[in-house]
C-alpha atoms as a PDB file:
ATOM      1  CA  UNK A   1      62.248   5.358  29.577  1.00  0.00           C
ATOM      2  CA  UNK A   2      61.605   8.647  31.371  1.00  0.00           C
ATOM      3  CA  UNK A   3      58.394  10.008  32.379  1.00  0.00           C
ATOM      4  CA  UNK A   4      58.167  12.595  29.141  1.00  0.00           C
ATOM      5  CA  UNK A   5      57.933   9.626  26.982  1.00  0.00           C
ATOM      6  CA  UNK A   6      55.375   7.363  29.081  1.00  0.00           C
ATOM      7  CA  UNK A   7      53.081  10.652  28.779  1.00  0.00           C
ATOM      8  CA  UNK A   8      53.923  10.895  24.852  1.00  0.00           C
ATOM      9  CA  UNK A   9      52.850   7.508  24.414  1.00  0.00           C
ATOM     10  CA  UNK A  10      49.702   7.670  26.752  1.00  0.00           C
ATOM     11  CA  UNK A  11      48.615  11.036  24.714  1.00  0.00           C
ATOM     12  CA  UNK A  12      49.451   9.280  21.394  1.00  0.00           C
ATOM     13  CA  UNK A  13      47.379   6.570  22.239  1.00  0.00           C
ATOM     14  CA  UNK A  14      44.371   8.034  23.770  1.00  0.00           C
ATOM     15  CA  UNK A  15      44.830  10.398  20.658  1.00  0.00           C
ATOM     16  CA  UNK A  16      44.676   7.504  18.560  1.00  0.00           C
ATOM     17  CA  UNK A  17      41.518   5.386  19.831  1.00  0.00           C
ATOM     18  CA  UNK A  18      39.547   8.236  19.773  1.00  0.00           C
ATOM     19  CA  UNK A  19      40.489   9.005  16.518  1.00  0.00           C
ATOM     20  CA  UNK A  20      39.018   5.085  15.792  1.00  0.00           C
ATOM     21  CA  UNK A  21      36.186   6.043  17.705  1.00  0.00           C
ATOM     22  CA  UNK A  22      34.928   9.130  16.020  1.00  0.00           C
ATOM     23  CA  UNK A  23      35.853   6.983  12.349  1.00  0.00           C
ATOM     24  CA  UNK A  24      33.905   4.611  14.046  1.00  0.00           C
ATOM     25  CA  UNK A  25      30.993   6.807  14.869  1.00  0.00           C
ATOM     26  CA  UNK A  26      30.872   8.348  11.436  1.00  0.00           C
ATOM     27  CA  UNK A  27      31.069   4.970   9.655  1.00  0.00           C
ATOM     28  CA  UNK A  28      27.872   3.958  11.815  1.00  0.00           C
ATOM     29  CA  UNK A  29      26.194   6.958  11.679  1.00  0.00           C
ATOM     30  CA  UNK A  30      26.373   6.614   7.562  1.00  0.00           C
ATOM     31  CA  UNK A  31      23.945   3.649   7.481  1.00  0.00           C
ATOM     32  CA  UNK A  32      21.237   6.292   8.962  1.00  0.00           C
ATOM     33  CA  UNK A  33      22.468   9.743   7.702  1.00  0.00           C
ATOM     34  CA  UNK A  34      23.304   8.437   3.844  1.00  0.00           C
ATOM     35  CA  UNK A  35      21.608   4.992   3.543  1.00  0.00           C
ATOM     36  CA  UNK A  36      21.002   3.151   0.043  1.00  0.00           C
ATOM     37  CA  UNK A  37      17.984   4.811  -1.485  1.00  0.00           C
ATOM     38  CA  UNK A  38      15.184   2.155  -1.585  1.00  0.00           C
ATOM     39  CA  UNK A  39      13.798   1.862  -4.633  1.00  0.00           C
ATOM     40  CA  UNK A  40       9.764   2.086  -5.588  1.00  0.00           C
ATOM     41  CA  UNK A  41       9.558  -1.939  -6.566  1.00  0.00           C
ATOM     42  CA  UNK A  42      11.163  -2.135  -2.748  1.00  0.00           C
ATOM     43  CA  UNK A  43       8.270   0.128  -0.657  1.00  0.00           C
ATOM     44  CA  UNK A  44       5.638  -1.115  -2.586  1.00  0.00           C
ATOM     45  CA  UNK A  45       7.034  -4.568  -1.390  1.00  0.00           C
ATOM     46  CA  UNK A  46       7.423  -3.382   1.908  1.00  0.00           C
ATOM     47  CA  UNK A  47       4.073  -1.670   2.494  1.00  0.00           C
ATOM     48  CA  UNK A  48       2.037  -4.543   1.719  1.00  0.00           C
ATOM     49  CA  UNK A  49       4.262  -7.163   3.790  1.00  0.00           C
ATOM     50  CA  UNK A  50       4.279  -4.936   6.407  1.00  0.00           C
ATOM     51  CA  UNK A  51       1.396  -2.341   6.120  1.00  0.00           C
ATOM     52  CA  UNK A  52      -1.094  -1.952   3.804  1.00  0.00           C
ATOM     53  CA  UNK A  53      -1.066  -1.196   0.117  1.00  0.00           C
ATOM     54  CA  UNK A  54      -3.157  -1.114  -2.918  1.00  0.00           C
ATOM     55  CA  UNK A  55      -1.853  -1.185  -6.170  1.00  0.00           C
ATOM     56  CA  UNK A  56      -4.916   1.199  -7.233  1.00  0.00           C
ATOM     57  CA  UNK A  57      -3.286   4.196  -5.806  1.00  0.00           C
ATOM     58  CA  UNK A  58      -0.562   4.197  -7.965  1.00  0.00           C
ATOM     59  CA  UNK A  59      -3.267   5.344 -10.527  1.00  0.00           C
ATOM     60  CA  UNK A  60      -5.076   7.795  -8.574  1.00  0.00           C
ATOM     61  CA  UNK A  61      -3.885  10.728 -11.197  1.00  0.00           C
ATOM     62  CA  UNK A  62      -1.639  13.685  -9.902  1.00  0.00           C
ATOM     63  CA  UNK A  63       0.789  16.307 -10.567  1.00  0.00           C
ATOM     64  CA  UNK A  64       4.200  15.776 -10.516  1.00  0.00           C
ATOM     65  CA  UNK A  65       6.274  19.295  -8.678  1.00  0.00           C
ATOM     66  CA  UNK A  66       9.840  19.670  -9.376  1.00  0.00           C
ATOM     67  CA  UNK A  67      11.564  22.525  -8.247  1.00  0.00           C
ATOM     68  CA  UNK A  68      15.511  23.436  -6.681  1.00  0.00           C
ATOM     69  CA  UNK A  69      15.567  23.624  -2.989  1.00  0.00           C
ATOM     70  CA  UNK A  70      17.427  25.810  -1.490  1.00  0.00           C
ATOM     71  CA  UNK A  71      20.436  23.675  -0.610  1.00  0.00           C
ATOM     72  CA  UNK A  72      20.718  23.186  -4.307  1.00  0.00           C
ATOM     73  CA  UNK A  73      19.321  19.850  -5.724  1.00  0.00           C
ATOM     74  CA  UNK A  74      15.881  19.060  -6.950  1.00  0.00           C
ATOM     75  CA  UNK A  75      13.212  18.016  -4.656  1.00  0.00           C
ATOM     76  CA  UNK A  76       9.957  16.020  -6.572  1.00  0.00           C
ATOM     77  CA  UNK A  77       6.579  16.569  -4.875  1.00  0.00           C
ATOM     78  CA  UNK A  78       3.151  14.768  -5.767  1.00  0.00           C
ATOM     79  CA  UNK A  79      -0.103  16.943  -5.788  1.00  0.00           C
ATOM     80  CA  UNK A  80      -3.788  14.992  -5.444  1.00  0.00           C
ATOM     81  CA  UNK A  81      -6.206  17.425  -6.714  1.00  0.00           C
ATOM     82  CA  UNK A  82      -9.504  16.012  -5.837  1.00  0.00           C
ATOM     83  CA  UNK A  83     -11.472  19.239  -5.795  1.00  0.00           C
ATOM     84  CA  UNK A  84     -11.747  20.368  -2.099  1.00  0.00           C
ATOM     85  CA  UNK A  85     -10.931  23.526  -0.508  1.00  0.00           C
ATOM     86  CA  UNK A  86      -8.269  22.222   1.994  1.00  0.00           C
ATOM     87  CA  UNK A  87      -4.905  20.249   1.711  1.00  0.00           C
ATOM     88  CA  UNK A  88      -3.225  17.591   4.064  1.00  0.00           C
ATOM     89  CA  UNK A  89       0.728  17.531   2.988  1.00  0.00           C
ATOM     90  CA  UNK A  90       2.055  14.164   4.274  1.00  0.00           C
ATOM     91  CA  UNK A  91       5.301  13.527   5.269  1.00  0.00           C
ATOM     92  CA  UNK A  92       6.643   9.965   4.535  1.00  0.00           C
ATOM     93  CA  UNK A  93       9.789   8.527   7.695  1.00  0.00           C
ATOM     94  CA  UNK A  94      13.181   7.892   7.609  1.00  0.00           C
ATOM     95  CA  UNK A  95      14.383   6.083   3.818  1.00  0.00           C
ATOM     96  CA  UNK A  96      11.292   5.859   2.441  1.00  0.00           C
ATOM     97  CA  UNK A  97       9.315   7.774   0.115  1.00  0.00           C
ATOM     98  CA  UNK A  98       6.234   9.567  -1.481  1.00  0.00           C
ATOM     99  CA  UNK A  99       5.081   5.606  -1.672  1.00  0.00           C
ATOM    100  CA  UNK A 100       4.716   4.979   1.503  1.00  0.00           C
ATOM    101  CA  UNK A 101       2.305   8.171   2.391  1.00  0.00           C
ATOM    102  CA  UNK A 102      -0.429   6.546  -0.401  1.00  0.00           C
ATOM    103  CA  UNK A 103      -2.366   4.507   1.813  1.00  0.00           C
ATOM    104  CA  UNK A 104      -3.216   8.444   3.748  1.00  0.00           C
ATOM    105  CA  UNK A 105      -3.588   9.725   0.515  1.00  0.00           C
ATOM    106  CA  UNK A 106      -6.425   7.366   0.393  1.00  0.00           C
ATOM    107  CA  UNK A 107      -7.936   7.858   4.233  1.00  0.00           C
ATOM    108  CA  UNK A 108      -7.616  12.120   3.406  1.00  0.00           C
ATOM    109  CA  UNK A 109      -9.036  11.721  -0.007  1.00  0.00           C
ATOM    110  CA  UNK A 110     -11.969  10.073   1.778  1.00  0.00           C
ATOM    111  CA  UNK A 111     -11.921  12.870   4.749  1.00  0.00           C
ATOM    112  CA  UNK A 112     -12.326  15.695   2.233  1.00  0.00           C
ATOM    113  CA  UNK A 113      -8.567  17.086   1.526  1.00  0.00           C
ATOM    114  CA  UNK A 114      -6.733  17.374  -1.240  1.00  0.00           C
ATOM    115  CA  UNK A 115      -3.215  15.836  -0.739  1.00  0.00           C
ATOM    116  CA  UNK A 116       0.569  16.687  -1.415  1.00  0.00           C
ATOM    117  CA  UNK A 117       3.513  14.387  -0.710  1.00  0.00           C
ATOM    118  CA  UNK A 118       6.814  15.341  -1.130  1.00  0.00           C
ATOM    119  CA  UNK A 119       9.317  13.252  -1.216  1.00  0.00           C
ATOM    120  CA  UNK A 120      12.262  14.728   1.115  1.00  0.00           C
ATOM    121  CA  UNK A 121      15.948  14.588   0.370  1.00  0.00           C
ATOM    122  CA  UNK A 122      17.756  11.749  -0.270  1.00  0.00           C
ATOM    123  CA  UNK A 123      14.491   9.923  -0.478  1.00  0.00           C
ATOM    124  CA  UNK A 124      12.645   9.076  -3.995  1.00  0.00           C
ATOM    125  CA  UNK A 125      12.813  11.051  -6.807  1.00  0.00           C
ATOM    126  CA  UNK A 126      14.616  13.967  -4.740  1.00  0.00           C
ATOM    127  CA  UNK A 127      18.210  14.624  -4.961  1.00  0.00           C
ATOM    128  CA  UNK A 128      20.161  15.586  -1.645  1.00  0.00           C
ATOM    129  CA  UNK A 129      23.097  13.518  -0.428  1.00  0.00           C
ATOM    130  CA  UNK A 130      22.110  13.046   3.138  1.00  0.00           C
ATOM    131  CA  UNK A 131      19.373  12.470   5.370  1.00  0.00           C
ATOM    132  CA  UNK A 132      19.453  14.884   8.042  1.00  0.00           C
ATOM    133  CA  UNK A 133      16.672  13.907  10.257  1.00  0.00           C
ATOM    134  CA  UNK A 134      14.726  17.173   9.846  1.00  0.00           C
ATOM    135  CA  UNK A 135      17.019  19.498  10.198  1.00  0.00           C
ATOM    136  CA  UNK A 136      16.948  20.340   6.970  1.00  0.00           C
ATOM    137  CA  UNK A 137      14.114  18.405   5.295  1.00  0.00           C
ATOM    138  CA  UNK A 138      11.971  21.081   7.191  1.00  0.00           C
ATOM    139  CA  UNK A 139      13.296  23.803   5.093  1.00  0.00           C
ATOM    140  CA  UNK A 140      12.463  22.033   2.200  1.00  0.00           C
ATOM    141  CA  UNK A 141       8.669  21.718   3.411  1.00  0.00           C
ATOM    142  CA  UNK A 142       8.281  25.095   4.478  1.00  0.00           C
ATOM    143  CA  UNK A 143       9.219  26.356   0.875  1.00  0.00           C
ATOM    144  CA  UNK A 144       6.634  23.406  -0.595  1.00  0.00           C
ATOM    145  CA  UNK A 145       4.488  25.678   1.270  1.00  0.00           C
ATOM    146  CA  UNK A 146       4.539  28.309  -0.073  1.00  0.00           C
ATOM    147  CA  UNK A 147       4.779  26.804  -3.491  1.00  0.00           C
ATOM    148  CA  UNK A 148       1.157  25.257  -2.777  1.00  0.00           C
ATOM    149  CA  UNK A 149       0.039  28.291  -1.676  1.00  0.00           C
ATOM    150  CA  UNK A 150       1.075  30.466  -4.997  1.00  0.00           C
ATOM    151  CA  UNK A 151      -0.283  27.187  -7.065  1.00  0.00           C
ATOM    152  CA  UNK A 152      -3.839  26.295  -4.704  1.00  0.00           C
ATOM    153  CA  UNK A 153      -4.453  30.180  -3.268  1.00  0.00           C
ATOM    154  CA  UNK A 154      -7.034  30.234  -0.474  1.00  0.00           C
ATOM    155  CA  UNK A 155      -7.138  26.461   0.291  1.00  0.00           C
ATOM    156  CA  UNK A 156      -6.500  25.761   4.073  1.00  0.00           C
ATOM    157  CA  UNK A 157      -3.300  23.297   4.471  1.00  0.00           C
ATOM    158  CA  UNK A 158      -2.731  21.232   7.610  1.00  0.00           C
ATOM    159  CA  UNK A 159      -0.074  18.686   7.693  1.00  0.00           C
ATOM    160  CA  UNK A 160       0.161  15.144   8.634  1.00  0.00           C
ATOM    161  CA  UNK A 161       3.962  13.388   9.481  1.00  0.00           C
ATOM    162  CA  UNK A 162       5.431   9.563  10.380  1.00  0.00           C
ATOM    163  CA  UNK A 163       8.233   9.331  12.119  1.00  0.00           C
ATOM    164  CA  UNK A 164      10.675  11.295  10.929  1.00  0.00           C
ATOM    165  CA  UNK A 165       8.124  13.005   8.804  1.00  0.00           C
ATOM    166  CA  UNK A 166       6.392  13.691  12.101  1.00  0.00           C
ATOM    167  CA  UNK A 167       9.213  14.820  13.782  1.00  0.00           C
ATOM    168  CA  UNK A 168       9.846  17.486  10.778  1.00  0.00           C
ATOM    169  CA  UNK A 169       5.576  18.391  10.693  1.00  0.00           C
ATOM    170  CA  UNK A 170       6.677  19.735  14.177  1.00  0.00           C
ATOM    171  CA  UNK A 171       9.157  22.054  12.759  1.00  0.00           C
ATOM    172  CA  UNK A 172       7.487  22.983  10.155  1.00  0.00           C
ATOM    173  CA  UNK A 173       4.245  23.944  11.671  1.00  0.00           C
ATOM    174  CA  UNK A 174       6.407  25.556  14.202  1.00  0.00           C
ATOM    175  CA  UNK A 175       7.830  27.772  11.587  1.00  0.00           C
ATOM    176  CA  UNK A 176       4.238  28.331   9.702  1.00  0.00           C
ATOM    177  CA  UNK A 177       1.996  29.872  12.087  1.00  0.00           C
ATOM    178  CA  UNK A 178      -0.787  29.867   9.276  1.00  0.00           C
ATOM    179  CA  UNK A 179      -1.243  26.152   9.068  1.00  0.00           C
ATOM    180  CA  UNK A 180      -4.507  25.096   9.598  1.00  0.00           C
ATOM    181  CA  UNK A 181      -3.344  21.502  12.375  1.00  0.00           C
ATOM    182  CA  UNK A 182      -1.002  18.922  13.138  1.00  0.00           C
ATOM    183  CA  UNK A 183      -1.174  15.409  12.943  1.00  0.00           C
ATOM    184  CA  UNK A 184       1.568  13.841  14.410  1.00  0.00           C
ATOM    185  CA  UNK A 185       2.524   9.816  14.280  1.00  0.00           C
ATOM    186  CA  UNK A 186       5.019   7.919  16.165  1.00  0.00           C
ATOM    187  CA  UNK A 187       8.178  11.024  15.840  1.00  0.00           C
ATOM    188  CA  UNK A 188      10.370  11.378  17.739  1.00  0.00           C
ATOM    189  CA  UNK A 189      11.280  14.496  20.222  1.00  0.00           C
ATOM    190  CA  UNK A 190      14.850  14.646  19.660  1.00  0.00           C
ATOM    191  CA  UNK A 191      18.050  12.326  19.051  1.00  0.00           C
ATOM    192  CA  UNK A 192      17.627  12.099  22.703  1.00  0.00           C
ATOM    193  CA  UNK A 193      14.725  10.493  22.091  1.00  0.00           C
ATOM    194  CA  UNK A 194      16.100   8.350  19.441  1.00  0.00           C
ATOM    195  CA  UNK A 195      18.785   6.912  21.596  1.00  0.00           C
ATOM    196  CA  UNK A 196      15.801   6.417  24.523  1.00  0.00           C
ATOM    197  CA  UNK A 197      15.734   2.283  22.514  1.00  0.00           C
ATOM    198  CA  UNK A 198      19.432   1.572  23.381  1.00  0.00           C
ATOM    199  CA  UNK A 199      20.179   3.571  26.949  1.00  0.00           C
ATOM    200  CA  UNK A 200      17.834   3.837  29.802  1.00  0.00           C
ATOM    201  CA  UNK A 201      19.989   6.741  31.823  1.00  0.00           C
ATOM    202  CA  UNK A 202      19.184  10.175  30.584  1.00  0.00           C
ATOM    203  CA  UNK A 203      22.780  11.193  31.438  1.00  0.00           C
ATOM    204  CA  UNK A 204      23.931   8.718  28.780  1.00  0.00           C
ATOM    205  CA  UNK A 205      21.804   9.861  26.203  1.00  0.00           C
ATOM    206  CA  UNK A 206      23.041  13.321  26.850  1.00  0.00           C
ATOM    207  CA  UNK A 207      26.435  12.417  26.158  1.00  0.00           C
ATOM    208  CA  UNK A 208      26.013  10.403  23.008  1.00  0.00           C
ATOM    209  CA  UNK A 209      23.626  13.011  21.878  1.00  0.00           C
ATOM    210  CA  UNK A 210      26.011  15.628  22.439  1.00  0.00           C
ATOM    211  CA  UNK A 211      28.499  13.300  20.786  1.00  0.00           C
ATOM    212  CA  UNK A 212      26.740  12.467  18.059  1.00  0.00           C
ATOM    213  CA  UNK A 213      25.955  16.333  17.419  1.00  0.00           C
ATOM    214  CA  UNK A 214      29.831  16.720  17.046  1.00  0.00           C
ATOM    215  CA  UNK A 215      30.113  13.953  14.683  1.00  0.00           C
ATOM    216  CA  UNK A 216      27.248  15.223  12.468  1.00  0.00           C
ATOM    217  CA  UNK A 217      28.439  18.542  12.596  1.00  0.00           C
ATOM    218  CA  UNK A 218      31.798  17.834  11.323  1.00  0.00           C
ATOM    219  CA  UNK A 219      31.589  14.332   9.403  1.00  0.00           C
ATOM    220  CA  UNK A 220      27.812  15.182   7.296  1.00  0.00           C
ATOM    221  CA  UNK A 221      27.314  19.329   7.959  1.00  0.00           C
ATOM    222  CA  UNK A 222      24.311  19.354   9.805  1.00  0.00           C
ATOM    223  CA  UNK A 223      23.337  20.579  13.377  1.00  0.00           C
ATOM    224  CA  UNK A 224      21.338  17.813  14.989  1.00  0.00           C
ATOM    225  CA  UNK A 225      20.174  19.971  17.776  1.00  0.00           C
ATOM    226  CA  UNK A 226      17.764  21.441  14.800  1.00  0.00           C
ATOM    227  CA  UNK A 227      16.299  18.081  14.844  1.00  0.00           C
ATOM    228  CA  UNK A 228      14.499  19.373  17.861  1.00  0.00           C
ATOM    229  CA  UNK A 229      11.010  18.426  17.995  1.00  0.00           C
ATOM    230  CA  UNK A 230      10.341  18.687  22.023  1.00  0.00           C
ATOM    231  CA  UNK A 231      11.479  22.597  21.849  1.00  0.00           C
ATOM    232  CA  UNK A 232       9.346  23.263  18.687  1.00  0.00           C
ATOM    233  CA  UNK A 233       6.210  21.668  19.971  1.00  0.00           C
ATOM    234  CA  UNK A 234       5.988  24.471  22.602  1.00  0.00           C
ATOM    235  CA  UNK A 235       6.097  27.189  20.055  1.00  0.00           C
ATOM    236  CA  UNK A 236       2.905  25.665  17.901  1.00  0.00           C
ATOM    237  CA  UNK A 237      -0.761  27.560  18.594  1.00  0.00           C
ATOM    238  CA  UNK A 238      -2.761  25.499  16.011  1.00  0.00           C
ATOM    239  CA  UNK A 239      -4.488  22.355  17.196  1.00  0.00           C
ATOM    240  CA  UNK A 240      -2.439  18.851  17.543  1.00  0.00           C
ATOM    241  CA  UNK A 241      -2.991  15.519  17.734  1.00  0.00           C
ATOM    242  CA  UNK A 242      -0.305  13.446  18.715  1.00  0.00           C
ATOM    243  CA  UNK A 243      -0.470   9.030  17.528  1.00  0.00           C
ATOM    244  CA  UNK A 244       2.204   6.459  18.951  1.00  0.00           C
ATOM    245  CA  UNK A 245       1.933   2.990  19.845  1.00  0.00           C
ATOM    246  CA  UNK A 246       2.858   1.812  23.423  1.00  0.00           C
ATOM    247  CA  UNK A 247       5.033  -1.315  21.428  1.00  0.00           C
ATOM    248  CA  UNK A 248       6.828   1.024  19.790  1.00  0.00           C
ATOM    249  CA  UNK A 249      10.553  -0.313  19.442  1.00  0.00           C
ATOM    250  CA  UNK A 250      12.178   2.042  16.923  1.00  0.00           C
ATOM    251  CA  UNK A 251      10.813   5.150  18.308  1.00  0.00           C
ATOM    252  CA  UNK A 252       9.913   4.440  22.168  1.00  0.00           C
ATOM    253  CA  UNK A 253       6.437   5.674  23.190  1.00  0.00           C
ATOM    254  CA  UNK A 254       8.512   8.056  25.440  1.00  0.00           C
ATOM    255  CA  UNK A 255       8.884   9.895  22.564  1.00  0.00           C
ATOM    256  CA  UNK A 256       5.159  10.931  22.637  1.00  0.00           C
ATOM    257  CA  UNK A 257       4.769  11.320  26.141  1.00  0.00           C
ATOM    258  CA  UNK A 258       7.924  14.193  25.900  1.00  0.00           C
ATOM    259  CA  UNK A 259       5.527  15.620  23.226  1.00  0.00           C
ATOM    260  CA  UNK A 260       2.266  15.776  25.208  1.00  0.00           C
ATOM    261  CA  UNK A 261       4.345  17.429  27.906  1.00  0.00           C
ATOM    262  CA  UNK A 262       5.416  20.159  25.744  1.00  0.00           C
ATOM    263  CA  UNK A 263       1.817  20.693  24.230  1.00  0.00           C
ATOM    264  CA  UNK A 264      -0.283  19.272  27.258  1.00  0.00           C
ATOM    265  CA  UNK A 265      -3.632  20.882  25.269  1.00  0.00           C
ATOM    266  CA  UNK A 266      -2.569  18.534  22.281  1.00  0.00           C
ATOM    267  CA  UNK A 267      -5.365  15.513  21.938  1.00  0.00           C
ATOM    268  CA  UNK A 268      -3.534  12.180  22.686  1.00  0.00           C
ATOM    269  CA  UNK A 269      -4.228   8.708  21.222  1.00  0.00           C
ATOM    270  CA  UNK A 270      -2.094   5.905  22.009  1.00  0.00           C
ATOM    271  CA  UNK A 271      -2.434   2.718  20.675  1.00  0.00           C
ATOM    272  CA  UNK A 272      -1.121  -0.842  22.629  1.00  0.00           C
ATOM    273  CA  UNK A 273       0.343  -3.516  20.441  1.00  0.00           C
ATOM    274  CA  UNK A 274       1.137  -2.171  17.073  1.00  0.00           C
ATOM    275  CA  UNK A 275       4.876  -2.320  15.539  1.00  0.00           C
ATOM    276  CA  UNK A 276       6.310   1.300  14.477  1.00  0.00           C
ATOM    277  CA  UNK A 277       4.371   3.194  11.966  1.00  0.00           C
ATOM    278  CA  UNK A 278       2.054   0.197  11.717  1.00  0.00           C
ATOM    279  CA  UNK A 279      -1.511   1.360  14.152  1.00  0.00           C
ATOM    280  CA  UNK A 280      -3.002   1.966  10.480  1.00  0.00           C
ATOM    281  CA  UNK A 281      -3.048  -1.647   9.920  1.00  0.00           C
ATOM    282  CA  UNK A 282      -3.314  -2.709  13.316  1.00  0.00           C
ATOM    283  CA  UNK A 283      -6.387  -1.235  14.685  1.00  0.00           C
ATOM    284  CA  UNK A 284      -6.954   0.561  10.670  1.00  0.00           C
ATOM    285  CA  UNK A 285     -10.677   1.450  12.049  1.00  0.00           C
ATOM    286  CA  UNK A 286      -9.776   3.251  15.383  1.00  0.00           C
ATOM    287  CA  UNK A 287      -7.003   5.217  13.589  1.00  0.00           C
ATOM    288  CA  UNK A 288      -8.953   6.725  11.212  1.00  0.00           C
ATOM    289  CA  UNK A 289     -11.993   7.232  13.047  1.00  0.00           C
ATOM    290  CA  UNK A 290      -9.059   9.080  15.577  1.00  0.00           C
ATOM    291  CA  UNK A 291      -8.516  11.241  12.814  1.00  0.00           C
ATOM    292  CA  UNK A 292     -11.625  11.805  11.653  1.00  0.00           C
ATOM    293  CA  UNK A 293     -12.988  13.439  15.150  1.00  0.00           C
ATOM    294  CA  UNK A 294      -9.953  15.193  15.352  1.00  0.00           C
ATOM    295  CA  UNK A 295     -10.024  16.773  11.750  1.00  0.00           C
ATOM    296  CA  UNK A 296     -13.804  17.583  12.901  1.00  0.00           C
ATOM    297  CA  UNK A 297     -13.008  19.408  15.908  1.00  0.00           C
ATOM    298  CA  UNK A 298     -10.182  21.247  14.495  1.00  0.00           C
ATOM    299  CA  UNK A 299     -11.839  22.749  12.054  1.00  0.00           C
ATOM    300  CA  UNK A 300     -14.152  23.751  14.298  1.00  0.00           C
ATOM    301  CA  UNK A 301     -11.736  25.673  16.000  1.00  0.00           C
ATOM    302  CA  UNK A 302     -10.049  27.078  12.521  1.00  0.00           C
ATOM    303  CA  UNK A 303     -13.532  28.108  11.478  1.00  0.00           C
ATOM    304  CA  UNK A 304     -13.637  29.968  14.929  1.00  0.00           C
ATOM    305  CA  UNK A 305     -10.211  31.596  14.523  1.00  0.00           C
ATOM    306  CA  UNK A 306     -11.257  32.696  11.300  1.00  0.00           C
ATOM    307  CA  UNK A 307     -14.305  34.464  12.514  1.00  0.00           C
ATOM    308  CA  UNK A 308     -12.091  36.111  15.156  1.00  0.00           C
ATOM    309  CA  UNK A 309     -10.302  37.563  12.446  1.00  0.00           C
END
């Protein structure tokens, strides 16, 4: 066998496992990107093994907002009108829904806001046949913006994320400089963020970010360097308050020290044993009373900004 051939069958096979690897890639990447929407029975299960859930919320009365985003399917929203002049929208994590954002309905309805919970795509009662880790669930929240706006004129709306609904309040508010704040809980910065649980070297996570941003691109048609949270936080004005727990295993509390470093004048609260999304229940108290001086003191400084004006 001459050499020609031996390099034929080298290319051919290199050609060929990484074929099997970027199948393989895709094929893992679908369990995230375009999981099984959970149904309602299966939150409300969820929250109260897990979190905390009452089955009164279910019949706090609200509005039910349908409308066509702008990538073409329907996106269903939930508005709490409880009389007061400013709005929290809350944004529910990865595979979950407008369910699992009722136990902050509560704690806001009790702080003085009115609330609105969308659920994003491919979560719910939304259409949209991928998740796409805010890339382009933000979209979708800016133009709930400014559907609450034509609907609620002249109330003040701040917004309030977990997880991945964190992640995308960081885009958003970074796109709408006329939010009142930002509460942000346990999101993550970036994918490299995200892959901070499985590889300690930042050069790794470089490379399987930049990977995985070839995969996505080509395999589900998003960009997953617009899932950029880090680079966003350093273009938001309004006041922040950033939430993680130090336990954190699905999104590593390194995620919210990259955060605090690209907002340093952000108020930080970390919290030490809770699971992910779970300080609520853990130390339920402390959280809110965390949000409840920080709601304070913002709008203290909205009030202010106001005046200025």
């Amino acid at each position: 066998m001459n050499a020609g051939y031996i390099i034929l069958i080298i290319l051919g096979t290199a050609a060929i496992a990484a074929f099997l690897v970027f199948v393989s890639t895709a094929v893992a990447l679908k369990q995230i990107l375009k999981p099984r929407k959970r149904l309602t029975d299966e939150l409300i299960a969820h929250e109260k093994a897990v979190k905390i859930f009452s089955d009164e919320w279910l019949s706090v009365p609200c509005e039910t907002w349908k409308r066509v985003s702008r990538y073409g399917y329907e996106v269903t929203g939930y508005y709490y009108d409880f009389g007061f002049d400013r709005i929290m929208v809350c944004l529910h994590g990865h595979n979950s829904s407008h369910i699992s954002q009722l136990k902050y309905m509560d704690m806001f309805r009790s702080l003085g806001f009115d609330v609105f919970i969308p659920d994003h795509r491919h979560a719910g009662n939304s259409g949209g046949d991928t998740v796409t880790m805010g890339a382009k669930e933000k979209w979708d929240v800016v133009d709930w913006l400014q559907l609450i706006r034509e609907r609620r004129p002249g109330k003040r709306i701040s917004v309030f994320g977990e997880s991945m609904g964190a992640a995308t309040a960081i885009m958003v508010t970074a796109i709408d400089g006329n939010l009142g704040y930002l509460i942000e809980y346990c999101g993550y910065a970036n994918f490299q963020g995200l892959l901070a649980r499985y590889f300690k070297s930042q050069r790794l996570r470089r490379f399987f970010a930049k990977y995985i941003r070839f995969v996505v691109k080509y395999v589900y048609r998003f960009d997953s360097d617009e899932c950029d949270a880090e680079k966003a936080m350093k273009r938001i004005s309004c006041s922040v308050l950033i939430i993680h727990s130090e336990s954190d295993e699905t999104v590593p509390y390194e995620n919210a020290l990259i955060l605090y470093g690209a907002k340093p004048d952000a108020r930080f609260k970390s919290f030490k044993a809770a699971r992910h999304a779970c300080s609520i229940k853990t130390y339920h108290d402390e959280f809110v009373e965390t949000i409840k001086d920080f709601v304070s003191d913002a709008e203290k400084a909205c009030k202010e900004k106001d005046n200025v004006r």
